[in-house]
N, C-alpha and C. Protein backbone atom coordinates (compact mmCIF):
# COMPACT_ATOMS: atom_id res chain seq x y z
N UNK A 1 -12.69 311.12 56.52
CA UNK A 1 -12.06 309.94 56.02
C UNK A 1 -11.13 310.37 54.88
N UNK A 2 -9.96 309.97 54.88
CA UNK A 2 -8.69 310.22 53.84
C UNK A 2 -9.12 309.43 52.65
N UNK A 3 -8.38 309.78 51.84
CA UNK A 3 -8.34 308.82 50.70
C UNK A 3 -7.87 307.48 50.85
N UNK A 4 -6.22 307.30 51.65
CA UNK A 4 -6.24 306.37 51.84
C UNK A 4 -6.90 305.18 52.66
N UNK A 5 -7.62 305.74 52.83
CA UNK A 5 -8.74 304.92 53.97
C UNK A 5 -9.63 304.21 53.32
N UNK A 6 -9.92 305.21 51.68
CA UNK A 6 -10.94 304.77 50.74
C UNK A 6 -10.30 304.01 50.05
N UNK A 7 -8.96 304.17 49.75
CA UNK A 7 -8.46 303.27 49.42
C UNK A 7 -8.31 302.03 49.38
N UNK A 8 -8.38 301.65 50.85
CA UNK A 8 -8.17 300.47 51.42
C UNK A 8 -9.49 299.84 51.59
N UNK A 9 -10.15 300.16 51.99
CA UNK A 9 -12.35 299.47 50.93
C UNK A 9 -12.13 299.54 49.84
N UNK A 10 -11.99 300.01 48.99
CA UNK A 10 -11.99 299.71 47.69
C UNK A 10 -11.05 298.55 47.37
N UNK A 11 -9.60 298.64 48.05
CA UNK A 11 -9.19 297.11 47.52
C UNK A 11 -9.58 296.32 48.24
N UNK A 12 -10.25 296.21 49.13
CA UNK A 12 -11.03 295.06 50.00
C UNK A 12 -11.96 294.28 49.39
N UNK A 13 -12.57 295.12 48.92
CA UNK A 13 -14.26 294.23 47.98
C UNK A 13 -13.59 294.29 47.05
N UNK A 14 -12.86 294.94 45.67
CA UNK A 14 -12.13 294.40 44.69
C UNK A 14 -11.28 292.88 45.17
N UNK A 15 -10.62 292.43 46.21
CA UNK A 15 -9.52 291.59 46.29
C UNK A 15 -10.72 290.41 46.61
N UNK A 16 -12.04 290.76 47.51
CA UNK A 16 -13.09 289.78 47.72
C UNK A 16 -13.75 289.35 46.66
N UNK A 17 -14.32 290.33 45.76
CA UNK A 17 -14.78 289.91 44.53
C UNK A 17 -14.02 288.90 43.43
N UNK A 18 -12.82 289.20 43.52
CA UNK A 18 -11.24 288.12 43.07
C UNK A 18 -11.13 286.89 42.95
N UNK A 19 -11.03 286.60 44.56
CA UNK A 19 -11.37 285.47 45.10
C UNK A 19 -12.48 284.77 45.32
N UNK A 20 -13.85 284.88 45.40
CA UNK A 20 -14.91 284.30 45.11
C UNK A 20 -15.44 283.92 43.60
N UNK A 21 -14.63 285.12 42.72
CA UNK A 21 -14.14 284.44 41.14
C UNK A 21 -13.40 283.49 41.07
N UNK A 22 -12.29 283.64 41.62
CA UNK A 22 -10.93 282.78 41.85
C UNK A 22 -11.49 281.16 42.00
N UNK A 23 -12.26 281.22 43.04
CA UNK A 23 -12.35 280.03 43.66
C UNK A 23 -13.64 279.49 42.73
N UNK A 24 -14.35 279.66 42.12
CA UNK A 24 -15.54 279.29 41.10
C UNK A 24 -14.99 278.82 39.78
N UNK A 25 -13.97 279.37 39.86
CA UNK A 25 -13.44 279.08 38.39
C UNK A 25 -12.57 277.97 38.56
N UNK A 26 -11.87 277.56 39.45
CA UNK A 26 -10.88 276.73 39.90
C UNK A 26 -11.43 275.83 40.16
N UNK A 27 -12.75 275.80 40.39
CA UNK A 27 -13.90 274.62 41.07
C UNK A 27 -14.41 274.12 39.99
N UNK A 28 -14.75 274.75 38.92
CA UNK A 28 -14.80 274.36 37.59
C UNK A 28 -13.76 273.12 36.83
N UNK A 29 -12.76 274.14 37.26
CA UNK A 29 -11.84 272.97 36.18
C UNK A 29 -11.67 271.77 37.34
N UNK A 30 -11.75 271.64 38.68
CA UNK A 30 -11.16 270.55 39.85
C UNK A 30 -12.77 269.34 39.02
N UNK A 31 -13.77 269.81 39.42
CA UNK A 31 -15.03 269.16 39.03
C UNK A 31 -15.41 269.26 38.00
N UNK A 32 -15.42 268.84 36.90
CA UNK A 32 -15.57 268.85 35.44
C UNK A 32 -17.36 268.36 35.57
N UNK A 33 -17.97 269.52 34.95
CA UNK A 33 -19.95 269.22 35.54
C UNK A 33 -20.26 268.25 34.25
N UNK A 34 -19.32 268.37 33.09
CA UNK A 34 -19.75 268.40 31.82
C UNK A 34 -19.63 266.91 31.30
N UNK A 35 -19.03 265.85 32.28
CA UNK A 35 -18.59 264.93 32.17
C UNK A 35 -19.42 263.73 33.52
N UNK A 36 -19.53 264.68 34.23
CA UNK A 36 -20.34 263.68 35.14
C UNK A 36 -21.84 263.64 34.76
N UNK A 37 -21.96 262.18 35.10
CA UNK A 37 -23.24 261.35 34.90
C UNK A 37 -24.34 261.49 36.10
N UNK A 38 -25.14 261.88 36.01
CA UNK A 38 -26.12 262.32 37.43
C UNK A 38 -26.78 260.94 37.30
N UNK A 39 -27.36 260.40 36.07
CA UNK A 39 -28.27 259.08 35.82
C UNK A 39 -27.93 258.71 34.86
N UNK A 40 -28.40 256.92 35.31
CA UNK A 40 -28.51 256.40 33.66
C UNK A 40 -30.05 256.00 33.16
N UNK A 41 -30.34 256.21 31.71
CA UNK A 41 -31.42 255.93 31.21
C UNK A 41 -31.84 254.32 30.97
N UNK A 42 -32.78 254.08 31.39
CA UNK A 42 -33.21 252.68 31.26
C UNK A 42 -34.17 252.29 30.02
N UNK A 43 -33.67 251.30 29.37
CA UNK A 43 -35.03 251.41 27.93
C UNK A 43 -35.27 250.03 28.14
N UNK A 44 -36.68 250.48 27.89
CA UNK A 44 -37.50 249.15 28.08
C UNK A 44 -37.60 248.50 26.90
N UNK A 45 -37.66 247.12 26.49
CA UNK A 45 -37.49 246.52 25.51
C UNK A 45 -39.13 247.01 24.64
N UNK A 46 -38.82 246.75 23.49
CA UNK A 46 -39.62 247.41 22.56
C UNK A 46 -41.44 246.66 22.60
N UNK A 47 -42.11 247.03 22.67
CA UNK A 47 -43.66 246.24 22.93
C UNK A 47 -43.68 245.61 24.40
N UNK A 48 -43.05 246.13 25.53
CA UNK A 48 -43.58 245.80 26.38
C UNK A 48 -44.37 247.06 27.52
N UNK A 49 -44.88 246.60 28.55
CA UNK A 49 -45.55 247.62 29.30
C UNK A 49 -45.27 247.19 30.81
N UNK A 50 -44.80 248.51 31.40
CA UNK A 50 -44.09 248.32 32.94
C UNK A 50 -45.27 247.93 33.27
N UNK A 51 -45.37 247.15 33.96
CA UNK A 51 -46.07 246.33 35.27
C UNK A 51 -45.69 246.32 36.79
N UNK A 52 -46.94 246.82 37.29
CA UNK A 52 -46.20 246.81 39.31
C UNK A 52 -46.46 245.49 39.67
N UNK A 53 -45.69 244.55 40.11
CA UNK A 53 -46.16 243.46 41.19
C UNK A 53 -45.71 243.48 42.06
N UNK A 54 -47.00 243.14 43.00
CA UNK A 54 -46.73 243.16 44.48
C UNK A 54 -46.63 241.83 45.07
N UNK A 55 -46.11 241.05 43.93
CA UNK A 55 -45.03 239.58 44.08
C UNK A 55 -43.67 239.69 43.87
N UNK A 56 -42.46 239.43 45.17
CA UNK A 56 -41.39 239.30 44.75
C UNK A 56 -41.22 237.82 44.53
N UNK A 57 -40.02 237.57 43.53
CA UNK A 57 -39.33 235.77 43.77
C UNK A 57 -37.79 236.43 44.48
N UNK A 58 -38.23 235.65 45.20
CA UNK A 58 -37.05 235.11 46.11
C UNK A 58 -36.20 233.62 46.25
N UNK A 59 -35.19 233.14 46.52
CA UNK A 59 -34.68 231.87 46.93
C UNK A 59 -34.99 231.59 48.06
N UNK A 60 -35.70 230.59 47.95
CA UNK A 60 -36.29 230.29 49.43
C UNK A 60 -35.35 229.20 50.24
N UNK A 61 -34.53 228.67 49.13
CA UNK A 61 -33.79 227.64 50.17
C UNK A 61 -32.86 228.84 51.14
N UNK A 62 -32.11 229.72 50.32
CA UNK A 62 -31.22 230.26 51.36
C UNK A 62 -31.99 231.46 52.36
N UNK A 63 -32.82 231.59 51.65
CA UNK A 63 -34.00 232.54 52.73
C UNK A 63 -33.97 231.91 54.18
N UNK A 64 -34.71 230.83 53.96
CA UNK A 64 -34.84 229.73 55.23
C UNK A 64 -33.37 229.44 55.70
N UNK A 65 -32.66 229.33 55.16
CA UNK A 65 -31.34 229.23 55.64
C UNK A 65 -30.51 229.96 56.89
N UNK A 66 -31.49 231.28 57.27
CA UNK A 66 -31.52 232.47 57.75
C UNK A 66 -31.84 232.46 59.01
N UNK A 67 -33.26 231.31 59.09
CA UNK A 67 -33.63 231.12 60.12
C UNK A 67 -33.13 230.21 61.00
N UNK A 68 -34.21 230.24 62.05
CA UNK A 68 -34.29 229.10 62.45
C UNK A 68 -35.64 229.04 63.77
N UNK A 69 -36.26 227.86 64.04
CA UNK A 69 -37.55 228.11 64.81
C UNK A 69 -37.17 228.59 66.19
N UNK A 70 -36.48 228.46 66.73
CA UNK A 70 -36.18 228.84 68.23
C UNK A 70 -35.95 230.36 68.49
N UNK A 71 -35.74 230.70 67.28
CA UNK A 71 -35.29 232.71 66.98
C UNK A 71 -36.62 232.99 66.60
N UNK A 72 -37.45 231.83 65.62
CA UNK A 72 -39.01 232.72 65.08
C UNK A 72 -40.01 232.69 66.30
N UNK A 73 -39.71 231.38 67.69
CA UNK A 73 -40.58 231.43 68.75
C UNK A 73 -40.41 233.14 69.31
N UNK A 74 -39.56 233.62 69.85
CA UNK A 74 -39.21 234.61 70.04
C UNK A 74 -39.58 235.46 69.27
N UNK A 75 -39.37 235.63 67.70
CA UNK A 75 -39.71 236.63 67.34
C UNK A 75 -41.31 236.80 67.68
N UNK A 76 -41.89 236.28 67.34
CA UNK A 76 -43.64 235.55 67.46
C UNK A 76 -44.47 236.34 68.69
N UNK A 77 -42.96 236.39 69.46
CA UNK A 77 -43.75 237.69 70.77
C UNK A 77 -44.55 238.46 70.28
N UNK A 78 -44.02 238.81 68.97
CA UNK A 78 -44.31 240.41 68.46
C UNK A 78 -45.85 240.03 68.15
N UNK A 79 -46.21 238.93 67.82
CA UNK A 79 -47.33 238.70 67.00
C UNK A 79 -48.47 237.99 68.06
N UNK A 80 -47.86 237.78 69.35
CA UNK A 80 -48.33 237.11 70.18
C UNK A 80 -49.72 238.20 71.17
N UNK A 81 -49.25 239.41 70.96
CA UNK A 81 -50.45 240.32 71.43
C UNK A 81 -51.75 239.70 70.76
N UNK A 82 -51.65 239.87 69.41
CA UNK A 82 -52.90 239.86 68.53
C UNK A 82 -53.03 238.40 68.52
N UNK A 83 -52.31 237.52 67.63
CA UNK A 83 -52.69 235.83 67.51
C UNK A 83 -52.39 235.04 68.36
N UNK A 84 -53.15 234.24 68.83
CA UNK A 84 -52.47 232.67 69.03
C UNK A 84 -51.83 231.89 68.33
N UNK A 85 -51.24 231.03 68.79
CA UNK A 85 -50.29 229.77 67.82
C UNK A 85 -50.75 228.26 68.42
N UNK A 86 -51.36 228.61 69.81
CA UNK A 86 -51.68 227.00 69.50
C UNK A 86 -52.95 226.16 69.51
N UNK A 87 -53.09 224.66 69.46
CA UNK A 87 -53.70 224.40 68.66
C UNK A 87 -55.06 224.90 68.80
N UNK A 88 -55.21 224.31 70.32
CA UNK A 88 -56.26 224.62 71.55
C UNK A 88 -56.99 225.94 71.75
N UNK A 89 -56.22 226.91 71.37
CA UNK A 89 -56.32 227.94 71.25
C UNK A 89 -57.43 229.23 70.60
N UNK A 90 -58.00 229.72 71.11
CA UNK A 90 -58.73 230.96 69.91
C UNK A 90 -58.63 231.80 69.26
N UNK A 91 -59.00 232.37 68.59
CA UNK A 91 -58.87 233.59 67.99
C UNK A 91 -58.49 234.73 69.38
N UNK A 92 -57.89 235.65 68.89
CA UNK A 92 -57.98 236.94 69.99
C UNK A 92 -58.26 237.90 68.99
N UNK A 93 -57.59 239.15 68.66
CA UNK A 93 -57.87 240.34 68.06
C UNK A 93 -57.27 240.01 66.94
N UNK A 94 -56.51 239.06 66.17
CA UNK A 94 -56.21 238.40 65.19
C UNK A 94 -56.85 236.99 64.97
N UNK A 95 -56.97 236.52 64.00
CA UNK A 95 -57.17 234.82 63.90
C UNK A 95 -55.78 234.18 64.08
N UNK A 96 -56.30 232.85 65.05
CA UNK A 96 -55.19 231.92 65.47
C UNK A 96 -54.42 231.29 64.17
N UNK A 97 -53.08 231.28 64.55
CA UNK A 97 -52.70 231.18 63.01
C UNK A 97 -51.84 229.60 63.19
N UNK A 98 -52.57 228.93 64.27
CA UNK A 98 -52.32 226.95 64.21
C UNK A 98 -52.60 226.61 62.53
N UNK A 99 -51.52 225.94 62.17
CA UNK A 99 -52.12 224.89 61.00
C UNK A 99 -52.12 226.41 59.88
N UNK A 100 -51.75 227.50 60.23
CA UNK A 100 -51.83 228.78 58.72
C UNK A 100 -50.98 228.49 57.88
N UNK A 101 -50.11 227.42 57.39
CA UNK A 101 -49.18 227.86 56.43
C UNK A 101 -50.19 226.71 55.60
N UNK A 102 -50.21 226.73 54.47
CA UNK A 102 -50.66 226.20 52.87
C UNK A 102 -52.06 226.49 53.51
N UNK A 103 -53.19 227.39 54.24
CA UNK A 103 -54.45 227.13 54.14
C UNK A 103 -55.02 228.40 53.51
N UNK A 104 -55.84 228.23 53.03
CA UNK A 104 -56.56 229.20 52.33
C UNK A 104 -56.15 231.00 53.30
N UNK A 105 -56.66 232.57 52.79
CA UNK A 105 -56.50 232.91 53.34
C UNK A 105 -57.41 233.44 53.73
N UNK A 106 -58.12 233.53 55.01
CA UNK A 106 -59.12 234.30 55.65
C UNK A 106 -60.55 233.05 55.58
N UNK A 107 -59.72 231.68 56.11
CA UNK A 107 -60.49 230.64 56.03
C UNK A 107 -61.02 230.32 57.30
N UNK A 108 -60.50 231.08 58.62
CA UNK A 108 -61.18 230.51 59.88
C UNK A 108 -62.56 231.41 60.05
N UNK A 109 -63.52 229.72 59.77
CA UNK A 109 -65.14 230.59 60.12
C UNK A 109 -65.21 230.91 61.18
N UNK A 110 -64.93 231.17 62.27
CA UNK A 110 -65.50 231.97 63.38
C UNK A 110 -64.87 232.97 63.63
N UNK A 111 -64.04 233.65 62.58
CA UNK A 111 -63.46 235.34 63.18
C UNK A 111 -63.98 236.11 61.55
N UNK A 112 -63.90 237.01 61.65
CA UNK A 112 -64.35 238.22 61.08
C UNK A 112 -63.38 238.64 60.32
N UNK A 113 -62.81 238.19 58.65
CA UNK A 113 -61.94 239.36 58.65
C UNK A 113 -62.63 240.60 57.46
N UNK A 114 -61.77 241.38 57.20
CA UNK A 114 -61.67 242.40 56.79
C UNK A 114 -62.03 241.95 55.33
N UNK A 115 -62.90 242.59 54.84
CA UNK A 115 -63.06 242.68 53.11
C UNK A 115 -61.99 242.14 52.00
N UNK A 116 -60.81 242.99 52.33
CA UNK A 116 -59.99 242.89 51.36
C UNK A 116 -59.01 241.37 51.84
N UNK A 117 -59.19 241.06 53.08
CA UNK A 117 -58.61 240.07 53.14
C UNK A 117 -59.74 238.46 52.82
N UNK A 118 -61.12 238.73 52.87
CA UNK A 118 -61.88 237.95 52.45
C UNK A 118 -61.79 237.63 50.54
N UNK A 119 -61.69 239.04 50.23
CA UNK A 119 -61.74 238.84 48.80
C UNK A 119 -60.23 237.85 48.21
N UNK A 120 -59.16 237.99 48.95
CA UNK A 120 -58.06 237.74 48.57
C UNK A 120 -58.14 235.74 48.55
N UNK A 121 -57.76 235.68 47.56
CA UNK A 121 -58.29 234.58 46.80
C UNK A 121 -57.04 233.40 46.60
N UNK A 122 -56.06 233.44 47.62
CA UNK A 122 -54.75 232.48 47.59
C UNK A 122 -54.68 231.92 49.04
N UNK A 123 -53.65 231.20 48.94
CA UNK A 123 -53.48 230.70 50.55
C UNK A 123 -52.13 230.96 50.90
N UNK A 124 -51.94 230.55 52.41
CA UNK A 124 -50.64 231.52 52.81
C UNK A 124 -49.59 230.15 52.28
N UNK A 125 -49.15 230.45 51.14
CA UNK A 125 -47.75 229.44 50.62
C UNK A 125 -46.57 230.19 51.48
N UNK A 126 -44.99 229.71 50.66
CA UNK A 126 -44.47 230.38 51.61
C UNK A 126 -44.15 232.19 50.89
N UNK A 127 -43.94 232.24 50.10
CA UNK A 127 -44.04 233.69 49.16
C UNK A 127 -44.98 234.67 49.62
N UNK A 128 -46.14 234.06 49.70
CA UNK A 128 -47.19 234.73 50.17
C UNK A 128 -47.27 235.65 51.49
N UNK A 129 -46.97 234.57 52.75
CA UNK A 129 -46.67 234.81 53.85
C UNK A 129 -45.20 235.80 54.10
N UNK A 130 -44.44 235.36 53.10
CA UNK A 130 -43.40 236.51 53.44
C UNK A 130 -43.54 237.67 52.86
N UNK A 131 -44.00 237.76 51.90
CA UNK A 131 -44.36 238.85 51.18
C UNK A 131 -45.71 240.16 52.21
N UNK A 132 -46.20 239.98 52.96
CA UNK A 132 -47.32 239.75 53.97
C UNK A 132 -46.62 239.99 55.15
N UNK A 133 -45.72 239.15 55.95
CA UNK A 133 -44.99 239.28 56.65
C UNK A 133 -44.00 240.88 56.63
N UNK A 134 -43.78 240.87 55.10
CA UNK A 134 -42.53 242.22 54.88
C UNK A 134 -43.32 243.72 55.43
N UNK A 135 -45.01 243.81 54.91
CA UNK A 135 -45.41 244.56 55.27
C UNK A 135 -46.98 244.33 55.08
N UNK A 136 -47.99 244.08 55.95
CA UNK A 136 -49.25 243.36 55.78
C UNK A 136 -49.99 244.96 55.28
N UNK A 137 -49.75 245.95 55.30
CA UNK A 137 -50.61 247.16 54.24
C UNK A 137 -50.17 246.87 53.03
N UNK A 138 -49.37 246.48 53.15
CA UNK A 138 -48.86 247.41 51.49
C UNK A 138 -48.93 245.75 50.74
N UNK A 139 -48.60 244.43 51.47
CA UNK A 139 -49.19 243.37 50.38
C UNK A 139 -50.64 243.38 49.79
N UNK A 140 -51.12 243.06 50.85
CA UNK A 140 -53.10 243.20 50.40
C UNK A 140 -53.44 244.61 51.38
N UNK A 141 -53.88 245.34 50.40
CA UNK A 141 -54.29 246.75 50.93
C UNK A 141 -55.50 246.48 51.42
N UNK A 142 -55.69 247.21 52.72
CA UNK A 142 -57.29 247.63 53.16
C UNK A 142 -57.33 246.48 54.35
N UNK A 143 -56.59 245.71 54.42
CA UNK A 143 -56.62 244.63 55.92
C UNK A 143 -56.42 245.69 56.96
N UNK A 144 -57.04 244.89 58.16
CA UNK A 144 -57.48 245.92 59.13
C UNK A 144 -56.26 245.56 60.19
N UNK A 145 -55.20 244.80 59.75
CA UNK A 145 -53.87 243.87 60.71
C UNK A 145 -53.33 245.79 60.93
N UNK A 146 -52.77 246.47 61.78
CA UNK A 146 -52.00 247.26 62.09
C UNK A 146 -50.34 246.79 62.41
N UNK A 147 -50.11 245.54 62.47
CA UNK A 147 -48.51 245.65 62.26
C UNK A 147 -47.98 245.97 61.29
N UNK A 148 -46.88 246.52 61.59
CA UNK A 148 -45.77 247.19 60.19
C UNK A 148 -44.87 246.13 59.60
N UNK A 149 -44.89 245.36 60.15
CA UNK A 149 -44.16 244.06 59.71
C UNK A 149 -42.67 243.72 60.30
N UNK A 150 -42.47 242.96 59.81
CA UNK A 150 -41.10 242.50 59.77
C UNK A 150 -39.61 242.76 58.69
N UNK A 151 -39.10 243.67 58.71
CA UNK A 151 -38.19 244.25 57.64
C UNK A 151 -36.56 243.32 57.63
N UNK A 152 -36.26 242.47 58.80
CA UNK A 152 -34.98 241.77 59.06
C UNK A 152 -35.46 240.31 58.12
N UNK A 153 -34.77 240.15 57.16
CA UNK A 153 -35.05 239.04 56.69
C UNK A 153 -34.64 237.60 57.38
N UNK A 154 -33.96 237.35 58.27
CA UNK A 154 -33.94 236.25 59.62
C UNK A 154 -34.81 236.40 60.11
N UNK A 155 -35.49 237.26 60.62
CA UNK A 155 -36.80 237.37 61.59
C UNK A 155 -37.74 236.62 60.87
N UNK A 156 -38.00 236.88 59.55
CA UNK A 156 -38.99 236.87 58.86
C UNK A 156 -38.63 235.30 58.85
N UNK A 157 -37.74 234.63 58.16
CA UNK A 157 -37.70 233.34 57.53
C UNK A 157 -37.89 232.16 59.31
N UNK A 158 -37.40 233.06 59.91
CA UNK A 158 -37.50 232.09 61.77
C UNK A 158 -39.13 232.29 61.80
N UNK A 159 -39.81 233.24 61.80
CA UNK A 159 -41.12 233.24 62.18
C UNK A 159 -41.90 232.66 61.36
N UNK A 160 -41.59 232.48 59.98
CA UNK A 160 -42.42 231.39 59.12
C UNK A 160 -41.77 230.11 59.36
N UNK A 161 -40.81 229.57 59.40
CA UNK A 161 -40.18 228.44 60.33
C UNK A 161 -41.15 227.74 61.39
N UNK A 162 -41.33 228.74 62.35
CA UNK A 162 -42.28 228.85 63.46
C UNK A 162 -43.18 228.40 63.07
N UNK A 163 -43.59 229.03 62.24
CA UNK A 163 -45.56 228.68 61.79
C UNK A 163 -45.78 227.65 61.27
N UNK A 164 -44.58 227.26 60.26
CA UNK A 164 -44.54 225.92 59.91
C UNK A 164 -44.48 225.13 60.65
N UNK A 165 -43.78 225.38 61.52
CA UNK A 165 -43.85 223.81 62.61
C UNK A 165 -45.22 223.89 63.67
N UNK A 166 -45.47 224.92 63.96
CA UNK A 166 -47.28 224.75 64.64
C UNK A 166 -48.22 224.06 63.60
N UNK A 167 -48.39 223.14 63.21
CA UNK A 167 -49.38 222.29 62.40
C UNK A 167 -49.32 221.46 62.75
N UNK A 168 -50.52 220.46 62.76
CA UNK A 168 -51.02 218.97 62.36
C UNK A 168 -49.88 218.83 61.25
N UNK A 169 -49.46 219.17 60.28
CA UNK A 169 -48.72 218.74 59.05
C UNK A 169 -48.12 219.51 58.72
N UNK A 170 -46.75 219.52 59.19
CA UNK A 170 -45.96 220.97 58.86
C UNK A 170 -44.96 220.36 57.13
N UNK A 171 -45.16 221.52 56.92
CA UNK A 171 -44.76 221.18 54.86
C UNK A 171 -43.27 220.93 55.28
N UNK A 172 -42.58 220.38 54.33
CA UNK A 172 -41.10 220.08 54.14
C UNK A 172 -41.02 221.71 53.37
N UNK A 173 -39.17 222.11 53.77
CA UNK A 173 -38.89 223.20 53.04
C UNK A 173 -38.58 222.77 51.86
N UNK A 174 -38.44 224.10 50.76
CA UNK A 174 -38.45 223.69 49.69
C UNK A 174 -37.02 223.89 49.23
């Protein structure tokens, strides 16, 4: 091998080394690191203490607004494996959920539920039920319900729609 041969590697990785400087440094000044904001800090007002609730508020007029019962019959398929809806009707692998909106929860004596849904000490209002509806683990933990819920907020507000109107006394919206 000649010199000039060595030559020519040597300015190869010198001219590479250059340019991978070149371009780092140029990337520097294009993106200024020193100026961008990755986060902002949140301060909590002075004497208070974060709290988790596993209550949202929502507007329920335009919630419902969303729906409508003829989209929640349909959706209801989904729920139709496990519950019944009407009146006549029994329990199956869920409790029949005729007459479920304002009643206590885990109030039908002849089905079995689950601990944590016995202990739970409210009735299905409409907050409740949607909240429940969004994801029945993660509202009251330890229920033995295996659906994942309903995440489309139309689905959700048509299928409580639905439920509302299966009653002896279906509530006025609010």
């Amino acid at each position: 091998m000649n010199s000039f041969e060595i030559n020519k590697i040597v300015a190869a990785v010198i001219i590479t080394v250059l340019v991978v400087l070149g371009i780092s440094k140029i990337s520097n000044v294009i993106y200024d690191k020193e100026s961008a904001v990755v986060a902002y800090k949140v301060e909590a007002p002075e004497g208070s203490t974060a709290q988790v609730s596993t209550e949202t508020t929502i507007d329920l007029t335009s919630f419902f607004a969303l729906g409508d019962i003829i989209h929640g019959e349909k959706v209801f398929k989904k729920c139709a494996a496990c519950h019944s809806i009407a009146e006549e009707a029994g329990n199956k692998i869920g409790p029949k959920l005729w007459n479920v909106m304002f009643r206590p929860v885990a109030s039908i004596t002849d089905y079995k539920y689950s601990k944590s849904l016995s202990d739970y000490k409210k009735e299905w209002n409409w907050e409740e039920i949607n909240g429940f509806l969004t994801k029945p683990s993660k509202w009251i933990k330890g229920n033995k319900m295996g659906f994942t819920g309903l995440k489309d907020e139309r689905d959700r507000a048509s299928v409580i729609l639905y439920l509302n109107q299966n009653s002896n006394n279906p509530k006025p919206l609010p």
